[in-house]
N, C-alpha and C. Protein backbone atom coordinates (compact mmCIF):
# COMPACT_ATOMS: atom_id res chain seq x y z
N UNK A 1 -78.97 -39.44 11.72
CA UNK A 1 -79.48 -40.80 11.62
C UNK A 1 -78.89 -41.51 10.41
N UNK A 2 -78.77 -40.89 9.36
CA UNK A 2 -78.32 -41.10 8.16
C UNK A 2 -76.74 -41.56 8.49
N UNK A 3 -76.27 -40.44 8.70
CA UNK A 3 -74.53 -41.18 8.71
C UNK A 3 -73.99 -42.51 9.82
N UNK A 4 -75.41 -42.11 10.93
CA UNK A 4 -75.22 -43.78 11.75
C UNK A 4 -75.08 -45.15 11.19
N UNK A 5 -76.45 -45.24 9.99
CA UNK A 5 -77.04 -45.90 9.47
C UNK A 5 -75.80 -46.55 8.42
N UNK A 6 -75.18 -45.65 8.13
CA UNK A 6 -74.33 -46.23 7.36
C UNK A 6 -72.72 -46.12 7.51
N UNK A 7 -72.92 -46.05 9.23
CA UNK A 7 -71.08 -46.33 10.01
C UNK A 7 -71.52 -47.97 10.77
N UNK A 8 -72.80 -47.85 10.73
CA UNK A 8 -73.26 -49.50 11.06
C UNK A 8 -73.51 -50.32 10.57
N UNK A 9 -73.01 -49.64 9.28
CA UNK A 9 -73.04 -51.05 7.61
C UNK A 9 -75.19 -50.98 7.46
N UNK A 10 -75.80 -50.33 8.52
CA UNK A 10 -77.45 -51.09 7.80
C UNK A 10 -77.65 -50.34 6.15
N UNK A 11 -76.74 -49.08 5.53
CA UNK A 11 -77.23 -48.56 4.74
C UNK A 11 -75.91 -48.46 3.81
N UNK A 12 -75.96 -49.21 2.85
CA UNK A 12 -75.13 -48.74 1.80
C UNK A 12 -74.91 -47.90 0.29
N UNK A 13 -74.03 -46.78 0.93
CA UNK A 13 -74.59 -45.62 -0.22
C UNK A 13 -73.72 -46.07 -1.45
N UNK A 14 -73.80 -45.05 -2.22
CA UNK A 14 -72.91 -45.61 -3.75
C UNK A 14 -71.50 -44.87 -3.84
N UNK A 15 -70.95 -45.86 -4.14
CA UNK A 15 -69.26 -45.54 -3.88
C UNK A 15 -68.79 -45.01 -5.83
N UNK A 16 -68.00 -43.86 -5.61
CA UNK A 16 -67.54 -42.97 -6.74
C UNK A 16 -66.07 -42.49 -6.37
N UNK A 17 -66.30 -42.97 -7.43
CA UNK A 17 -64.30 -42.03 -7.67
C UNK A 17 -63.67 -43.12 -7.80
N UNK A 18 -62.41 -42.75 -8.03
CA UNK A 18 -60.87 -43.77 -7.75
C UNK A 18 -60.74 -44.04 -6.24
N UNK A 19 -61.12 -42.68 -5.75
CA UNK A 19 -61.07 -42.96 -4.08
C UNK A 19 -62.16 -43.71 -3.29
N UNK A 20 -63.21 -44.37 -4.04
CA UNK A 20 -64.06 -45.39 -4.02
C UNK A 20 -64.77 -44.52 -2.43
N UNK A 21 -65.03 -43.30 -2.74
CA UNK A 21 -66.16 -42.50 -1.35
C UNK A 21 -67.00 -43.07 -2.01
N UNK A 22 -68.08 -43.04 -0.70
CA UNK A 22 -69.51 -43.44 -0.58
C UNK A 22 -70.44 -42.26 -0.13
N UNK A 23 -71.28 -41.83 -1.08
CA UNK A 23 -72.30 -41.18 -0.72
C UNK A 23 -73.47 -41.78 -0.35
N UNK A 24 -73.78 -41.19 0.58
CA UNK A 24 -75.69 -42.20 1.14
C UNK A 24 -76.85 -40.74 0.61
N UNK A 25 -76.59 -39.18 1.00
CA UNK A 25 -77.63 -38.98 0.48
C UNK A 25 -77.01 -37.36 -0.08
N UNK A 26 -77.99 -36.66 -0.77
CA UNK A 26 -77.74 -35.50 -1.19
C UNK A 26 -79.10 -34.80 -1.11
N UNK A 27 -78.40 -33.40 -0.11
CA UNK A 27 -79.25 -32.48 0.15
C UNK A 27 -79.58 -30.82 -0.04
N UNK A 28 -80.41 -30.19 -0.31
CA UNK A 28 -80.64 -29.11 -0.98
C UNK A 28 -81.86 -28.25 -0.32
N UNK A 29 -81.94 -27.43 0.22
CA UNK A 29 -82.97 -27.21 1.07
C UNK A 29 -84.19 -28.45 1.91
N UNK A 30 -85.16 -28.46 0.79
CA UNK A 30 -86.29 -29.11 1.34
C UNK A 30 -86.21 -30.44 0.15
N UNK A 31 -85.24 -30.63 -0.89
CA UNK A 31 -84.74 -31.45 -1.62
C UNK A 31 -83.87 -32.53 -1.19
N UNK A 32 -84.32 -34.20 -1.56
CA UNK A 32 -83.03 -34.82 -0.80
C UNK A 32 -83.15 -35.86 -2.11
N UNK A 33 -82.33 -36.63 -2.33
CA UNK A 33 -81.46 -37.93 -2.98
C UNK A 33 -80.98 -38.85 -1.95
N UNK A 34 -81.60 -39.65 -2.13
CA UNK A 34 -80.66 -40.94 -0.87
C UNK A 34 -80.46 -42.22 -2.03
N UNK A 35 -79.56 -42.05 -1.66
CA UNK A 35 -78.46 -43.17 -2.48
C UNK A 35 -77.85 -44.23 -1.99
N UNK A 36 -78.20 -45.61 -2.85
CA UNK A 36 -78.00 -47.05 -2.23
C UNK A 36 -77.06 -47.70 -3.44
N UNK A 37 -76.49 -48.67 -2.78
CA UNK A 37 -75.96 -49.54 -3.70
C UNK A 37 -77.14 -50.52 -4.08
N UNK A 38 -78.36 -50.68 -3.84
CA UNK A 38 -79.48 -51.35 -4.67
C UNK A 38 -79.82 -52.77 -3.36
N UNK A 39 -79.17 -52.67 -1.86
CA UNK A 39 -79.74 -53.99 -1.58
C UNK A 39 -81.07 -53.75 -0.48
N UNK A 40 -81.39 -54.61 -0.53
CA UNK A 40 -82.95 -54.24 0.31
C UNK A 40 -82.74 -54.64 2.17
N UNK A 41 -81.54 -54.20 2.30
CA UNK A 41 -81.03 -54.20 3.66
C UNK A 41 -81.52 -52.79 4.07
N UNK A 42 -81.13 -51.46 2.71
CA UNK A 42 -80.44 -50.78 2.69
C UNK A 42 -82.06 -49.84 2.79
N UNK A 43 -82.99 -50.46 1.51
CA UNK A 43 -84.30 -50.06 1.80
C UNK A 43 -84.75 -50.14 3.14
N UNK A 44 -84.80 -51.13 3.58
CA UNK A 44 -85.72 -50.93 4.94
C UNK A 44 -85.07 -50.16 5.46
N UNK A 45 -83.64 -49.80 5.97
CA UNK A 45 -83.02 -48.70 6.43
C UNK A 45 -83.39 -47.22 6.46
N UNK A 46 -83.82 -47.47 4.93
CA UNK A 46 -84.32 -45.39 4.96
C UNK A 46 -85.71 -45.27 5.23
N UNK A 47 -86.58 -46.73 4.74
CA UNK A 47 -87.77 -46.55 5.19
C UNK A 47 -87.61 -46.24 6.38
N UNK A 48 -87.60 -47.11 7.34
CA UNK A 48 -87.07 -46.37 9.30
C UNK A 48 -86.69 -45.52 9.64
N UNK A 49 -85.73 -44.83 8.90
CA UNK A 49 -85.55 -43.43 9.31
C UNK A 49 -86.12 -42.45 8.52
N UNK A 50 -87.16 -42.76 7.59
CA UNK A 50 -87.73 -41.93 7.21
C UNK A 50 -89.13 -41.39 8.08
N UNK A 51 -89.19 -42.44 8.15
CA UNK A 51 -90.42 -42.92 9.69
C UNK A 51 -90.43 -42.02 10.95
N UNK A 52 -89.42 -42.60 11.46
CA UNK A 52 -89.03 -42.37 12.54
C UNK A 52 -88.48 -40.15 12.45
N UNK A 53 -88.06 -39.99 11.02
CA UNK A 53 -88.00 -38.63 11.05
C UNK A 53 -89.52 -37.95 11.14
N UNK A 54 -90.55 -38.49 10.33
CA UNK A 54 -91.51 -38.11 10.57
C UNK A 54 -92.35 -37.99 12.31
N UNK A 55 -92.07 -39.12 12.79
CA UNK A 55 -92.53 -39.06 14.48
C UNK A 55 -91.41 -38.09 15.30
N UNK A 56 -90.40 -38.16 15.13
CA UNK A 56 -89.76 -37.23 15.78
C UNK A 56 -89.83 -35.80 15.41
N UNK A 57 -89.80 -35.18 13.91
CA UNK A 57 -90.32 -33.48 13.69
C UNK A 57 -91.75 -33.02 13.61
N UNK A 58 -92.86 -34.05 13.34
CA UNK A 58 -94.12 -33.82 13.42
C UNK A 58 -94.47 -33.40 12.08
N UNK A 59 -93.50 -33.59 10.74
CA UNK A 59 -93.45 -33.36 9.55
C UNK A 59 -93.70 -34.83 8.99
N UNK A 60 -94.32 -34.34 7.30
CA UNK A 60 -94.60 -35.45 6.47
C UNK A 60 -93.46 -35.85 5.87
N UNK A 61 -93.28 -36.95 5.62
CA UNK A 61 -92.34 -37.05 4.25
C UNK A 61 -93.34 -37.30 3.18
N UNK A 62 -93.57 -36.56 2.18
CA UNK A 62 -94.75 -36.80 0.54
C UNK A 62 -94.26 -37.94 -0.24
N UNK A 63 -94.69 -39.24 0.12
CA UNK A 63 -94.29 -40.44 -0.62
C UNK A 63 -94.45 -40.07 -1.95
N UNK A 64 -96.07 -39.63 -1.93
CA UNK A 64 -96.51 -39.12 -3.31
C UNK A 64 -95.87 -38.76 -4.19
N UNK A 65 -94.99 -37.83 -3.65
CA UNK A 65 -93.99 -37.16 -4.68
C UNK A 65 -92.31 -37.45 -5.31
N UNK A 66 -92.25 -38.46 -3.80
CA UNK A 66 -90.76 -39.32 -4.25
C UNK A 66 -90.78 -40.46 -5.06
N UNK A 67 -89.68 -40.60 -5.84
CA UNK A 67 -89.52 -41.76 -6.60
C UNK A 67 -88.25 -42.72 -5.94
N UNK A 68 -88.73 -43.68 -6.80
CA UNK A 68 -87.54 -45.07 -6.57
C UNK A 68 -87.21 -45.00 -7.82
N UNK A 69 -85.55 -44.76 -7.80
CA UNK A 69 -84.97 -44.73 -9.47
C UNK A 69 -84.09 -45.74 -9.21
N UNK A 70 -83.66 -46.84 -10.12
CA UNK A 70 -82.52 -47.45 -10.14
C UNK A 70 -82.25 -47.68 -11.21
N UNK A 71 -80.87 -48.45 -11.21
CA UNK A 71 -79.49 -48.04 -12.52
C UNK A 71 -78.98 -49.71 -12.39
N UNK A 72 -79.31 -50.54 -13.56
CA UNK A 72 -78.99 -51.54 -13.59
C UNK A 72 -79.66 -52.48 -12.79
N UNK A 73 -80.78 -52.55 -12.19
CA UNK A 73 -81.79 -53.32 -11.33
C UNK A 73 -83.08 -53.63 -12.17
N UNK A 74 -83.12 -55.14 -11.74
CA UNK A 74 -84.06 -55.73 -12.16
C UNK A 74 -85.75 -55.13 -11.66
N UNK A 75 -86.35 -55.09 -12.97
CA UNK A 75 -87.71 -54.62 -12.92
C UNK A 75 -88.32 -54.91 -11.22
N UNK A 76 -88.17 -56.17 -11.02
CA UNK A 76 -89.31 -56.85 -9.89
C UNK A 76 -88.99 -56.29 -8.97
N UNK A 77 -87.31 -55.95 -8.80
CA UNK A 77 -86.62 -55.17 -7.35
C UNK A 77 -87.46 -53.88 -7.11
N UNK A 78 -87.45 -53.44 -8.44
CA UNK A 78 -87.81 -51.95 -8.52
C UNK A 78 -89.04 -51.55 -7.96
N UNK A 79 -90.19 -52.67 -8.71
CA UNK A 79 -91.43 -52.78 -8.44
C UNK A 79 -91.62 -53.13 -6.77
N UNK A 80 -91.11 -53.82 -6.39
CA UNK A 80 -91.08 -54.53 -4.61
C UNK A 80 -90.53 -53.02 -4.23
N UNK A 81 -89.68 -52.17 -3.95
CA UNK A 81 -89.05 -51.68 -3.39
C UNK A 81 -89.70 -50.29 -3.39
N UNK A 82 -90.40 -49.88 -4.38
CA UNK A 82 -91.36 -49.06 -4.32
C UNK A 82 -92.76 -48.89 -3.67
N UNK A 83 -93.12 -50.11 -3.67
CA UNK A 83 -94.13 -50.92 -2.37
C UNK A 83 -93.53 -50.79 -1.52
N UNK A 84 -92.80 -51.32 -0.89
CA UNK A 84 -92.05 -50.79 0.15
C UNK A 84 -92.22 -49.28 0.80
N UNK A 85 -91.66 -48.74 -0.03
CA UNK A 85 -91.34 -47.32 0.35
C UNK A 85 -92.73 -46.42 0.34
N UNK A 86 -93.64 -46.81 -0.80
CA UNK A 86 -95.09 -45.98 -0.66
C UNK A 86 -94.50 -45.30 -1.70
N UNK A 87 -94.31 -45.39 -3.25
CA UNK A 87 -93.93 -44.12 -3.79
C UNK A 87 -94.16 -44.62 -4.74
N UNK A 88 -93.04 -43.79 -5.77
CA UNK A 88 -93.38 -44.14 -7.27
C UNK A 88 -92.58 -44.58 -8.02
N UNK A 89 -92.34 -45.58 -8.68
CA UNK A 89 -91.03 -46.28 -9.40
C UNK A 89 -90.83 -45.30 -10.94
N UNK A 90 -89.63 -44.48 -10.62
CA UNK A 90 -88.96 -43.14 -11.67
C UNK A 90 -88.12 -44.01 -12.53
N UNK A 91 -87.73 -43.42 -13.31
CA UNK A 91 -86.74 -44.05 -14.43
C UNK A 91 -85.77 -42.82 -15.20
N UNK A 92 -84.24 -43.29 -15.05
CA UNK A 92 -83.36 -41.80 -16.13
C UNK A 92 -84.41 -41.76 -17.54
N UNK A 93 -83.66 -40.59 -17.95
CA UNK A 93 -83.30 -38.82 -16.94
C UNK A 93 -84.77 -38.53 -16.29
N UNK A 94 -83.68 -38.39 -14.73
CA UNK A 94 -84.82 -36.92 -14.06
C UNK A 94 -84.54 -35.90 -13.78
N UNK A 95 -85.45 -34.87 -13.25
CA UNK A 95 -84.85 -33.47 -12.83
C UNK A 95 -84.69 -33.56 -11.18
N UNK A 96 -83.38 -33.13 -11.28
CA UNK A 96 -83.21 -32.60 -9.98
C UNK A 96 -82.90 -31.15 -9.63
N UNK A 97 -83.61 -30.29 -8.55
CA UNK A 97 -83.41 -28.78 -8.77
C UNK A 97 -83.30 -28.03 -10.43
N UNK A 98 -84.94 -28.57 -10.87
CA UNK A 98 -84.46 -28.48 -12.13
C UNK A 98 -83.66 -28.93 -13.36
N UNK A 99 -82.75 -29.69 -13.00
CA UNK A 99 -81.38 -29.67 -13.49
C UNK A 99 -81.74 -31.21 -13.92
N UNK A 100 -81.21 -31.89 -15.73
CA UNK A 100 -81.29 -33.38 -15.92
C UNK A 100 -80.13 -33.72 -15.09
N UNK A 101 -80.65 -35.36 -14.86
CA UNK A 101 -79.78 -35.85 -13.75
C UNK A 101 -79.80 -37.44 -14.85
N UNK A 102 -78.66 -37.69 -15.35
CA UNK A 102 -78.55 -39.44 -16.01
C UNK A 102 -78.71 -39.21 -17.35
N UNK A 103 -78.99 -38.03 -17.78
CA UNK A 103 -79.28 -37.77 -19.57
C UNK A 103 -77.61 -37.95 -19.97
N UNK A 104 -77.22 -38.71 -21.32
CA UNK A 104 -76.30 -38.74 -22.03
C UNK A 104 -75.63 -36.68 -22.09
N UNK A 105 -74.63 -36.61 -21.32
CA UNK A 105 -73.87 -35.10 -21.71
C UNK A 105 -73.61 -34.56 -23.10
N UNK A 106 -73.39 -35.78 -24.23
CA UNK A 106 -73.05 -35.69 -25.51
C UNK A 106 -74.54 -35.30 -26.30
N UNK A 107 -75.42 -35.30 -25.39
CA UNK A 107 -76.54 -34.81 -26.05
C UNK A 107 -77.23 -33.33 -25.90
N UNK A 108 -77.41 -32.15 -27.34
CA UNK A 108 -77.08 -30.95 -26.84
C UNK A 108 -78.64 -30.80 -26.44
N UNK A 109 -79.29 -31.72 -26.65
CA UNK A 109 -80.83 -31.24 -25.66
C UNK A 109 -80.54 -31.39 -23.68
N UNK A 110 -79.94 -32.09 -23.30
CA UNK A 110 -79.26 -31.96 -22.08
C UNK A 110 -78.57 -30.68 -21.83
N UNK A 111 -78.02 -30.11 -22.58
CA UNK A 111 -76.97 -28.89 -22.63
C UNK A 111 -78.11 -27.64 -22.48
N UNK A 112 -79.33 -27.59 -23.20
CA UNK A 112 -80.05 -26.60 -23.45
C UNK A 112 -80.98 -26.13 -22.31
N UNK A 113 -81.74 -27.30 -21.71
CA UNK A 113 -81.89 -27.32 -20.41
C UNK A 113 -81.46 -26.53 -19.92
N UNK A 114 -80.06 -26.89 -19.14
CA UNK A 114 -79.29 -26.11 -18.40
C UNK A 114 -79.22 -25.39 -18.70
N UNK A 115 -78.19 -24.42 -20.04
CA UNK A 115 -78.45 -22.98 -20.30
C UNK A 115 -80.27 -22.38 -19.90
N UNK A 116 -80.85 -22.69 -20.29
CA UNK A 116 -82.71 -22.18 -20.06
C UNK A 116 -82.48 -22.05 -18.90
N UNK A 117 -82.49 -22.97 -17.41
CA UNK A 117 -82.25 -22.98 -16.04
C UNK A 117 -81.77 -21.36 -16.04
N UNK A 118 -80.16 -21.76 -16.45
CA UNK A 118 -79.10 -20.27 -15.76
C UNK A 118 -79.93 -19.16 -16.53
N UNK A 119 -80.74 -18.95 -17.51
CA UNK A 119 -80.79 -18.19 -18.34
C UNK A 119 -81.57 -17.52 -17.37
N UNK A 120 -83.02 -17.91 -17.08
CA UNK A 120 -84.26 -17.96 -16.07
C UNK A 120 -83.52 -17.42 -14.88
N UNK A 121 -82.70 -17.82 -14.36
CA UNK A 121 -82.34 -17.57 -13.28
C UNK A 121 -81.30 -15.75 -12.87
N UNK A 122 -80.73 -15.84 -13.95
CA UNK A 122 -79.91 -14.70 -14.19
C UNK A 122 -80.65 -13.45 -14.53
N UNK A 123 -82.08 -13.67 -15.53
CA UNK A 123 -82.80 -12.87 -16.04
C UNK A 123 -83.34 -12.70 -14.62
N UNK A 124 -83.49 -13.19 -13.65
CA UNK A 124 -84.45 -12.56 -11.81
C UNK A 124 -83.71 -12.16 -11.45
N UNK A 125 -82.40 -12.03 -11.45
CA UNK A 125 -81.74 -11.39 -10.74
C UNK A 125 -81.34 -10.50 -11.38
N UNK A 126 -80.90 -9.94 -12.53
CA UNK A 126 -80.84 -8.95 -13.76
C UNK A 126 -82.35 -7.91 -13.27
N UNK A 127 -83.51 -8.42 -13.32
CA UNK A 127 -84.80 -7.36 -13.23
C UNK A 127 -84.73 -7.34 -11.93
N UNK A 128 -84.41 -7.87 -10.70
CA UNK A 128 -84.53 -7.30 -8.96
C UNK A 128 -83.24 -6.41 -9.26
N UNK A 129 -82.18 -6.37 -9.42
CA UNK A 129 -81.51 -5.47 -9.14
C UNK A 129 -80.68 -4.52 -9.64
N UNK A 130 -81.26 -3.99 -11.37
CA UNK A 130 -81.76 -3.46 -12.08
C UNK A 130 -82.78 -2.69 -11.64
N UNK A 131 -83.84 -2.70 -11.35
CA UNK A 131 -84.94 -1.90 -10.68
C UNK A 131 -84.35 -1.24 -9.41
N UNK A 132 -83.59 -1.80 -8.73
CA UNK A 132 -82.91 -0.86 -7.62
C UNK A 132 -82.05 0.13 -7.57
N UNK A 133 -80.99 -0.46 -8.72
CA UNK A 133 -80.11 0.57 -9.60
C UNK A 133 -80.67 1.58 -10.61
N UNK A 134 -82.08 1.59 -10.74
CA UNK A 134 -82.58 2.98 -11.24
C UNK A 134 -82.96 3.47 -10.38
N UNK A 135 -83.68 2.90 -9.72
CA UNK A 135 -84.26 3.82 -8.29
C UNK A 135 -83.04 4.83 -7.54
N UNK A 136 -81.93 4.29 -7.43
CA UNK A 136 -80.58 4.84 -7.00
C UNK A 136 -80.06 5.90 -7.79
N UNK A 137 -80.44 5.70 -8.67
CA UNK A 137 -79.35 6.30 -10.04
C UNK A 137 -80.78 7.18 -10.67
N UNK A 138 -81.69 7.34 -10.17
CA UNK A 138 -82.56 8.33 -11.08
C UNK A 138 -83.18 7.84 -12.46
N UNK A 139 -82.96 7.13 -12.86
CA UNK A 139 -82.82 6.40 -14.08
C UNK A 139 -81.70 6.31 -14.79
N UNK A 140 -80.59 6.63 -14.18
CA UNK A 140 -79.40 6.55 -15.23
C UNK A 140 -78.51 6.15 -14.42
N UNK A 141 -77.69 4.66 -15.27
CA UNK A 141 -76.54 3.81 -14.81
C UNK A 141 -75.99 3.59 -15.89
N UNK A 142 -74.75 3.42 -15.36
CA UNK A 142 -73.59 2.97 -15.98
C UNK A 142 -73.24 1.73 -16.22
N UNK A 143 -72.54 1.22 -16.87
CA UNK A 143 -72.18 -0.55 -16.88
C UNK A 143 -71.23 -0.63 -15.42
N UNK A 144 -70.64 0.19 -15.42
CA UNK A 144 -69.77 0.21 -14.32
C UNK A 144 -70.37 0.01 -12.81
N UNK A 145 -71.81 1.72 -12.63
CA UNK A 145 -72.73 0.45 -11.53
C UNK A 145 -73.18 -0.65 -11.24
N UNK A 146 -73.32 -1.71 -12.97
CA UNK A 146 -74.08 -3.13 -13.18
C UNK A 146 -73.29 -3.78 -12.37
N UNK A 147 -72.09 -3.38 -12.89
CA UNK A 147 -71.14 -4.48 -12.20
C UNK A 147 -70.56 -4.67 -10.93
N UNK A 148 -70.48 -2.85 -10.18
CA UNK A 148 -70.41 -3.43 -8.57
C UNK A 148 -71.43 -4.09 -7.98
N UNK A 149 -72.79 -3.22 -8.73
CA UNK A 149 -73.86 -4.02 -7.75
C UNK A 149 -74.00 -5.20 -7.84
N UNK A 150 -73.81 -6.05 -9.50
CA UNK A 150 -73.74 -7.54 -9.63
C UNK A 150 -72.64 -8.06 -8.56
N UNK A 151 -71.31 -7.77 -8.57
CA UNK A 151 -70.20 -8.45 -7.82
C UNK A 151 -70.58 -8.47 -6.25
N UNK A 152 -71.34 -7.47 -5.44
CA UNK A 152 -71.50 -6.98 -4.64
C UNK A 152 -72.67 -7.65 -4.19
N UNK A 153 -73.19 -7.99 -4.28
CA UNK A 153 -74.70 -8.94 -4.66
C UNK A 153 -74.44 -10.97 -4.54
N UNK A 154 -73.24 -11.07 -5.18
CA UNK A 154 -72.44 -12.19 -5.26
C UNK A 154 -71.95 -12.82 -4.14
N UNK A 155 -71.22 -11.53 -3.43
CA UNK A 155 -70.16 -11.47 -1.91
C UNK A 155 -71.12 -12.07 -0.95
N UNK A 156 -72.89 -11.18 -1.00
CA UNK A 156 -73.33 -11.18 -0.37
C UNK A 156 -74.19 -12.35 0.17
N UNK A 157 -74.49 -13.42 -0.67
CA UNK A 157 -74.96 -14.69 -0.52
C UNK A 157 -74.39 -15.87 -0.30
């Protein structure tokens, strides 16, 4: 519905690069980003197919929990367009999958974040399969097992 929406001009996503592509949305499991160039053509567009996704899978979309973020738009747009949509008017930086999304890069509290994320993330997978490699090994491994089972573990996802 999405890529219709915007081969029929009703939805315009935000154009990046030198090669001036247009993205309309970004998706991640049960995570999405839909991305406009800011006109309210473009709103009613996702409202409708947000709609209309809901009557067709028998699933919610949680207004509750989505925001309206914009970048260079006037307050009142923001405020109207969030009415619109049923949600909540967000403002940079936010998290996405965790992760800051619009924070200045030159700033090392942005940087730290992220390391914490990978840190968290590496440390669950370090104790799941670690605990398997003793179970295997009796209690005794090598760095050399860490590392097939890490590489091996890698292949596998």
């Amino acid at each position: 519905m999405v890529q219709l929406a915007v081969s029929l001009d009703l939805w315009k996503g935000f154009i990046v690069g030198k090669d001036k592509i247009q993205i309309s949305h970004l998706q991640f499991v049960d995570d999405t980003l839909l991305l406009t160039q800011g006109d309210w053509r473009s709103l009613e567009t996702i409202k409708a197919i947000l709609q209309n996704f809901e009557l067709v899978s028998g699933l919610k979309v949680n207004f509750s929990k989505s925001n309206l973020i914009g970048m260079n738009m006037p307050d009142q747009w923001l405020e109207q367009g969030a009415n619109l949509l049923n949600c909540r008017r967000g403002a940079f930086p936010f998290k996405y999958l965790g992760l800051p999304v619009g924070d200045h890069p030159a700033r090392g509290a942005m940087w730290q974040v992220i390391v914490e994320v990978v840190q968290r993330r590496l440390a669950l997978w370090e104790n799941k399969y670690m605990l398997k490699i003793e179970e295997s090994t009796s209690g005794r491994c090598s760095l050399e097992v860490l590392v097939l089972m890490f590489c091996s573990c890698c292949f596998l996802f």
